[in-house]
N, C-alpha and C. Protein backbone atom coordinates (compact mmCIF):
# COMPACT_ATOMS: atom_id res chain seq x y z
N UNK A 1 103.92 105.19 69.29
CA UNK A 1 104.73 105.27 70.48
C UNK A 1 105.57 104.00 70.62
N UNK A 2 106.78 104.36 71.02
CA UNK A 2 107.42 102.86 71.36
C UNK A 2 107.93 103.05 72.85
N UNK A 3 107.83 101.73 73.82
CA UNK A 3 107.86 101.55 74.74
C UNK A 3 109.42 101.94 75.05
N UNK A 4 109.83 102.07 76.25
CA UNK A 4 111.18 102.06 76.14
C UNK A 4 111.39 101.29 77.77
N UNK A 5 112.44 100.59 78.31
CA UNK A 5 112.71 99.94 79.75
C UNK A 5 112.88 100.97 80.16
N UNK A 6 112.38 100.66 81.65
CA UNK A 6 112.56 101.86 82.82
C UNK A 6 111.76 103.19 82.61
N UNK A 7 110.96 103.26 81.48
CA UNK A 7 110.36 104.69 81.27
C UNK A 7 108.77 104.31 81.98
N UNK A 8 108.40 105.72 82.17
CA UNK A 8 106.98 105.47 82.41
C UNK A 8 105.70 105.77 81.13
N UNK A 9 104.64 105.83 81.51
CA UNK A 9 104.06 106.10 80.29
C UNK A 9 102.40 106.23 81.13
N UNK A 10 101.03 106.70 80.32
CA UNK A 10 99.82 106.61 80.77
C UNK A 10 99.45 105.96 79.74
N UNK A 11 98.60 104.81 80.31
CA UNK A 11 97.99 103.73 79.54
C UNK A 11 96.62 103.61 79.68
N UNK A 12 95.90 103.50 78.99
CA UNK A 12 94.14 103.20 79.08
C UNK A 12 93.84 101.28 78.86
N UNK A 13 92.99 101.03 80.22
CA UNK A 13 93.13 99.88 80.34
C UNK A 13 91.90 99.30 78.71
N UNK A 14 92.47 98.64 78.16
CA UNK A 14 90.93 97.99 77.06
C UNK A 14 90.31 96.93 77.37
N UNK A 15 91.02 96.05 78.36
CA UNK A 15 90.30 94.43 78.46
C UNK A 15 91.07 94.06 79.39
N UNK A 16 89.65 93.10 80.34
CA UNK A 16 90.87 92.63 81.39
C UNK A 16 90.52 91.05 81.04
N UNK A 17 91.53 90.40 81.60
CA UNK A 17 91.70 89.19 81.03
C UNK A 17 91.46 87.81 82.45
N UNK A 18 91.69 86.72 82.70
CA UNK A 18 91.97 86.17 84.12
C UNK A 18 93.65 86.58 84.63
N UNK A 19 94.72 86.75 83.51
CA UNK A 19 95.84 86.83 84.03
C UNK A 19 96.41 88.30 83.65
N UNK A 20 95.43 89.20 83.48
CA UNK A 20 96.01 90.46 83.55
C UNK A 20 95.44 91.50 82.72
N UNK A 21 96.05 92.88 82.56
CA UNK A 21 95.08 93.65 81.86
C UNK A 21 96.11 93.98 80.46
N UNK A 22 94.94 93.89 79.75
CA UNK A 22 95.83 95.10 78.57
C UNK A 22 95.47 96.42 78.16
N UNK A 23 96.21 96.65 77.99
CA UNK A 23 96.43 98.39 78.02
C UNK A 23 97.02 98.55 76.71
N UNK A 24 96.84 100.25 76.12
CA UNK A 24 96.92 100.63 75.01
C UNK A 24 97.65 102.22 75.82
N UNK A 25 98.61 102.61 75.08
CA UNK A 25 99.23 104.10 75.07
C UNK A 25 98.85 104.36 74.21
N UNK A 26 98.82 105.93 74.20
CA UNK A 26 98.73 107.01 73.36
C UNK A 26 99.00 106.53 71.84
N UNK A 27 98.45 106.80 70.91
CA UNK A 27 99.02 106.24 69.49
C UNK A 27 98.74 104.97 69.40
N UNK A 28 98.24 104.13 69.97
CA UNK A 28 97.40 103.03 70.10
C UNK A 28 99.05 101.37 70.36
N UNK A 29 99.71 101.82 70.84
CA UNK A 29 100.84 100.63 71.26
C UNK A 29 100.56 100.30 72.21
N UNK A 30 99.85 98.78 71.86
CA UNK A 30 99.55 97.54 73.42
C UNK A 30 100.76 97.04 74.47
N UNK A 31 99.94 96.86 75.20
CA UNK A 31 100.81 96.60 76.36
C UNK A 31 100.49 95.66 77.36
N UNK A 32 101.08 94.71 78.23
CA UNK A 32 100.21 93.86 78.63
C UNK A 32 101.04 94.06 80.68
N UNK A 33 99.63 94.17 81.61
CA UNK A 33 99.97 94.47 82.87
C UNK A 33 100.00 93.31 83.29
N UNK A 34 100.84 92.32 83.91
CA UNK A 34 100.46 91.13 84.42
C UNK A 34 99.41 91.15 85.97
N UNK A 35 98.79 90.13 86.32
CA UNK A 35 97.91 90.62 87.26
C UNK A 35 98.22 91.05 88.80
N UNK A 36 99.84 90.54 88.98
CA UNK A 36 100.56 90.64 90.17
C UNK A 36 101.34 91.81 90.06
N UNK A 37 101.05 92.70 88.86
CA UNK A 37 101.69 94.04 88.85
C UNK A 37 100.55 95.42 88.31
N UNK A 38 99.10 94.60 88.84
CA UNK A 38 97.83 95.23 88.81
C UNK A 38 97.64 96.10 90.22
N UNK A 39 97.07 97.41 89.89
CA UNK A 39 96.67 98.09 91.17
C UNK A 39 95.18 96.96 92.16
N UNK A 40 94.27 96.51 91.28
CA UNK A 40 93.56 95.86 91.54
C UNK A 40 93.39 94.48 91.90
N UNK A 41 94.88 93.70 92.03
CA UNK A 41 95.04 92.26 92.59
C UNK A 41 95.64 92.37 94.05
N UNK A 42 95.31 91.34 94.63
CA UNK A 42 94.34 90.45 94.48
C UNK A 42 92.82 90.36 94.47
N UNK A 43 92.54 91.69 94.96
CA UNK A 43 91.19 91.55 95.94
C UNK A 43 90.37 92.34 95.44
N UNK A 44 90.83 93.52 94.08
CA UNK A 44 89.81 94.09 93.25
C UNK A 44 89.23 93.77 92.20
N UNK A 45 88.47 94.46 91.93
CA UNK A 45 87.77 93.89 90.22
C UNK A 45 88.68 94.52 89.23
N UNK A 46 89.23 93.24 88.53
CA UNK A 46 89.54 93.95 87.33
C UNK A 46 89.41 94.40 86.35
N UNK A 47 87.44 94.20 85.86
CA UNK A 47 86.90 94.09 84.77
C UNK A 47 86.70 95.72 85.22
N UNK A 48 86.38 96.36 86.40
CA UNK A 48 85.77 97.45 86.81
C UNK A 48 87.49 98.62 86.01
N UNK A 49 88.48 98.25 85.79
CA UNK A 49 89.42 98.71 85.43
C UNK A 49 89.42 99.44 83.75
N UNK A 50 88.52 98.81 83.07
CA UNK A 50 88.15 98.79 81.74
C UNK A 50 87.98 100.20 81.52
N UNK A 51 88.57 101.10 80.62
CA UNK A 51 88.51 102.60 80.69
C UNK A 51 89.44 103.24 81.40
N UNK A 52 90.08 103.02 82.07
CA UNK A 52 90.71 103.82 83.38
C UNK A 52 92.13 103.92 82.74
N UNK A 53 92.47 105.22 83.25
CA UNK A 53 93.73 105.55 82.48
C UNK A 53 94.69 105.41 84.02
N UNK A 54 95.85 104.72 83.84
CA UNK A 54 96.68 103.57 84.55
C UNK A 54 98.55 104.79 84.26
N UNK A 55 99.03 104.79 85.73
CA UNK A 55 100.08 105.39 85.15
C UNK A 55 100.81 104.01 85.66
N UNK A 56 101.80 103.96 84.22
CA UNK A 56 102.61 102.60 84.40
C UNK A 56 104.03 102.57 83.93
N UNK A 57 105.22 101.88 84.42
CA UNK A 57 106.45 102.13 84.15
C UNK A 57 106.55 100.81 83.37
N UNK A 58 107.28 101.05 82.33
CA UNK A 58 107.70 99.45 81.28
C UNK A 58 108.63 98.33 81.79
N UNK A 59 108.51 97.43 82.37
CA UNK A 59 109.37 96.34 82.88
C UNK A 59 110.36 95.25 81.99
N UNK A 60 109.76 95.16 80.83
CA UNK A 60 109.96 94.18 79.69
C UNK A 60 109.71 95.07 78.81
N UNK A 61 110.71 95.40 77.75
CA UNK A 61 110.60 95.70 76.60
C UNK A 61 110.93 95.38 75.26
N UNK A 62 111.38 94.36 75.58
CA UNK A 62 111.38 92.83 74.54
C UNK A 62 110.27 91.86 74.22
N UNK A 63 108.98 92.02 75.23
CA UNK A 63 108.36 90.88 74.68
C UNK A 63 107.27 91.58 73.88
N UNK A 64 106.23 90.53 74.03
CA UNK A 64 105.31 91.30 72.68
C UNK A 64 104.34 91.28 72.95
N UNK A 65 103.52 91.42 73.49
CA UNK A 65 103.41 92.74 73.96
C UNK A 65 104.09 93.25 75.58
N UNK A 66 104.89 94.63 75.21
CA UNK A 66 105.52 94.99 76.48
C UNK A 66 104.90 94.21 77.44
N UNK A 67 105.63 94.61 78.69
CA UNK A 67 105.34 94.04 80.02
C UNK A 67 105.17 95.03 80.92
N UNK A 68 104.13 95.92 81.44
CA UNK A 68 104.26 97.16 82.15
C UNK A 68 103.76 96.76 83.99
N UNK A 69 104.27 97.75 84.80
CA UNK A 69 103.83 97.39 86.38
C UNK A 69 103.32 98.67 86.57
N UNK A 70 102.34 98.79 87.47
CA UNK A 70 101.71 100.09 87.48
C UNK A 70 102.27 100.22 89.74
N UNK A 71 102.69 99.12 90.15
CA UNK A 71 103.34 99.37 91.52
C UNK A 71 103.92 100.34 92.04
N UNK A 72 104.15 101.00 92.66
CA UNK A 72 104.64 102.17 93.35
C UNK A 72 105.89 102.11 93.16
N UNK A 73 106.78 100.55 93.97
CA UNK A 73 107.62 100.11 94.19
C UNK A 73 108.39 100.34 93.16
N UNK A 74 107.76 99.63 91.70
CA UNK A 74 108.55 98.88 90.30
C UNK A 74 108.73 100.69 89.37
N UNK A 75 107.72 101.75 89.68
CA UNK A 75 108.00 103.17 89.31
C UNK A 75 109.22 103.50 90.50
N UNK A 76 109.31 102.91 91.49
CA UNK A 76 110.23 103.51 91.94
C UNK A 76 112.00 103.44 91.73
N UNK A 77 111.69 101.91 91.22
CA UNK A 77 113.36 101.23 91.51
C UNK A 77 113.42 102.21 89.54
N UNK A 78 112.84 101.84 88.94
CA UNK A 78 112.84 102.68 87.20
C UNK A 78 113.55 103.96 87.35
N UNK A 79 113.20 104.87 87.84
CA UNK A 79 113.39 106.27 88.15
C UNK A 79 114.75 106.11 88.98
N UNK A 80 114.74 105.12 90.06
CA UNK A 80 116.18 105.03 90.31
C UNK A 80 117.20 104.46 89.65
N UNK A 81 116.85 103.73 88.48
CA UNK A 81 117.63 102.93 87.24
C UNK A 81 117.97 104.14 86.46
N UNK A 82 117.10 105.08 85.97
CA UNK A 82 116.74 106.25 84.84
C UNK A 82 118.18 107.46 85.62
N UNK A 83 118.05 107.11 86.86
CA UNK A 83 118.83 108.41 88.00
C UNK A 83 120.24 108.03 87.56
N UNK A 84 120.52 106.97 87.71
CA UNK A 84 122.17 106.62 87.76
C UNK A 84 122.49 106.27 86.19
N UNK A 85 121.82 106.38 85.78
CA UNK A 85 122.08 106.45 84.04
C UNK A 85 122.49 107.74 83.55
N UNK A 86 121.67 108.88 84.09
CA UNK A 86 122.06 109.89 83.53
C UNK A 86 123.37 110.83 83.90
């Protein structure tokens, strides 16, 4: 799978880290959630995240490993980026 900006995708979380989680899509392409674009920051566990399949939109698709936000907000403004594109 390759990531693409502004798309969404379902990700399975594998490891959480102190500054965020990483995640794996379908076909096994890593991905990295920073922790301020975690459903579970500030105030949840993120280790309890481990397994959980995460719907997440790609923010960065230049770095290495992607940069994904799983926010309501950051799926929202995407879909409105994705809208006026087409």
């Amino acid at each position: 799978m390759i990531y693409v900006l502004h798309h969404e995708v379902d990700v399975t979380v594998v490891a959480a880290r102190p500054w965020g989680l990483e995640v794996e899509a379908e076909g096994g392409a890593r991905g990295f959630v920073d922790n301020t674009k975690s459903p579970a920051w500030p105030s949840g566990d993120q280790q309890a995240l481990v397994g959980t399949v995460l719907h997440a939109v790609v923010i960065d698709d230049r770095r290495n490993p992607v940069r994904l936000s799983t926010l309501d907000t950051d799926v929202q403004i995407a879909r409105d980026k994705r809208n006026r594109s087409s």
